[in-house]
Protein backbone atom coordinates (compact mmCIF):
# COMPACT_ATOMS: atom_id res chain seq x y z
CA UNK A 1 103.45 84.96 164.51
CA UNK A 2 100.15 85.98 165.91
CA UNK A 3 98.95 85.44 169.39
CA UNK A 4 96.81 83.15 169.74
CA UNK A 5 94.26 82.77 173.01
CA UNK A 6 91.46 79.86 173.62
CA UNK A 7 89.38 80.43 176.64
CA UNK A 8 88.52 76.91 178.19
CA UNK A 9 86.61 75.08 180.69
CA UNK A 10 88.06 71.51 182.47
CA UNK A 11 86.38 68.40 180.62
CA UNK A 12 84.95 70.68 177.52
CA UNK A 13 85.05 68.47 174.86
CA UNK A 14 84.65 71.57 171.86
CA UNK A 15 87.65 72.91 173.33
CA UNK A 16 89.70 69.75 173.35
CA UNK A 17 89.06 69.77 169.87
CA UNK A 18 89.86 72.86 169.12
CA UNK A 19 93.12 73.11 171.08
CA UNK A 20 93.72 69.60 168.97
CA UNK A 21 93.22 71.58 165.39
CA UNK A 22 95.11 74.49 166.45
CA UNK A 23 97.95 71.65 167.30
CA UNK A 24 97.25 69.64 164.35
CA UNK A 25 98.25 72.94 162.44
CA UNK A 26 101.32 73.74 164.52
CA UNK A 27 99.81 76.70 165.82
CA UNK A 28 101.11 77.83 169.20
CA UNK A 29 98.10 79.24 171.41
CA UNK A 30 97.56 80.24 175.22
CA UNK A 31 95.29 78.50 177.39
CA UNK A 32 92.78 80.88 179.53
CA UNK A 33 90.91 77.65 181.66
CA UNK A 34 87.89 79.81 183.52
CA UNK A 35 88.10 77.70 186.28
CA UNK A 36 90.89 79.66 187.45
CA UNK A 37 89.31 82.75 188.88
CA UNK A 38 91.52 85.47 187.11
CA UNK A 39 91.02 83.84 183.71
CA UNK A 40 87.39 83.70 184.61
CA UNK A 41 87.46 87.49 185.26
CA UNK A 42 89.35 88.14 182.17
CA UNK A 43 86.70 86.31 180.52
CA UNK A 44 83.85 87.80 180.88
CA UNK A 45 85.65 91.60 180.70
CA UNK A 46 86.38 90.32 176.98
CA UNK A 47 82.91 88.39 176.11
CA UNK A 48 79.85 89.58 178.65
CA UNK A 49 77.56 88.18 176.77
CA UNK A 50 79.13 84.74 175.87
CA UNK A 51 78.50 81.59 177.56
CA UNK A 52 79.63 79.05 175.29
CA UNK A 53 83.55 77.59 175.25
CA UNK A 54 85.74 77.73 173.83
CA UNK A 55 86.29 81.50 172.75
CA UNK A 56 89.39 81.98 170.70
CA UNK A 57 90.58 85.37 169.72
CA UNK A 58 93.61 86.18 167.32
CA UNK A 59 95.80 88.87 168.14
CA UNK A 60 93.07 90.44 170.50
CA UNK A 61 90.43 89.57 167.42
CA UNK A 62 87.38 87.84 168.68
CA UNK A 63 87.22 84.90 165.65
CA UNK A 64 84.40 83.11 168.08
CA UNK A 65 83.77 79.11 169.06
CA UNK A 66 84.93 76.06 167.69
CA UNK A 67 82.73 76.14 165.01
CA UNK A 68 84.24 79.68 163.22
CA UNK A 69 87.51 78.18 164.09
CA UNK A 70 86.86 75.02 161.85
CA UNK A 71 85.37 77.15 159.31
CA UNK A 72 88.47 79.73 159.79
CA UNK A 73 90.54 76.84 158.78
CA UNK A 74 88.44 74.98 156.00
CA UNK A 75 88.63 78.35 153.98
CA UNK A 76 92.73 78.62 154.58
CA UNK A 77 92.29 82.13 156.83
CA UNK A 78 93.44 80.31 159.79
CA UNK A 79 96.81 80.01 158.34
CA UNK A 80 96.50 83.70 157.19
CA UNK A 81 95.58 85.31 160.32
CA UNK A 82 98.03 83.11 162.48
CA UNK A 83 100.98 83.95 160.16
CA UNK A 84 99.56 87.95 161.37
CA UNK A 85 98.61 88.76 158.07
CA UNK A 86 95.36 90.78 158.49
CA UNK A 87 92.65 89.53 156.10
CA UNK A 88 91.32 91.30 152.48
């Protein structure tokens, strides 16, 4: 099973959602909240660039926001790259 990480911020709403698909597809993911300092850090190390949450990367892949997530999983590669297969 891949590793799954979703960078989040308290009372994001796109990130409740997205932690509720990745449930809704029994998908087992860790949560990186930015309000704790270290995740924060982590953060932007990993995404300089990026203010927008939540960030989800697949086995240290950076898929992106809710948005490619949604569209990850409308097209069926969600289930591919959880399962650790890489894609075609």
């Amino acid at each position: 099973m891949a590793r799954i990480e979703l960078f989040s911020g308290p009372n994001c709403a796109f990130c409740a959602q997205a932690k509720a698909l990745l449930a809704a597809k029994g998908l087992a993911y860790e949560e990186l909240d930015i309000s704790d300092d270290a995740h924060r850090a982590e953060f932007t190390r990993r995404l300089p660039r990026s203010k927008a949450l939540p960030q989800i990367f697949i086995d240290g892949e950076h898929i992106g926001s809710l948005e490619d997530l949604r569209l990850l999983n409308q097209s069926g590669e969600l289930a591919a790259l959880a399962s650790g297969a890489k894609p075609a």
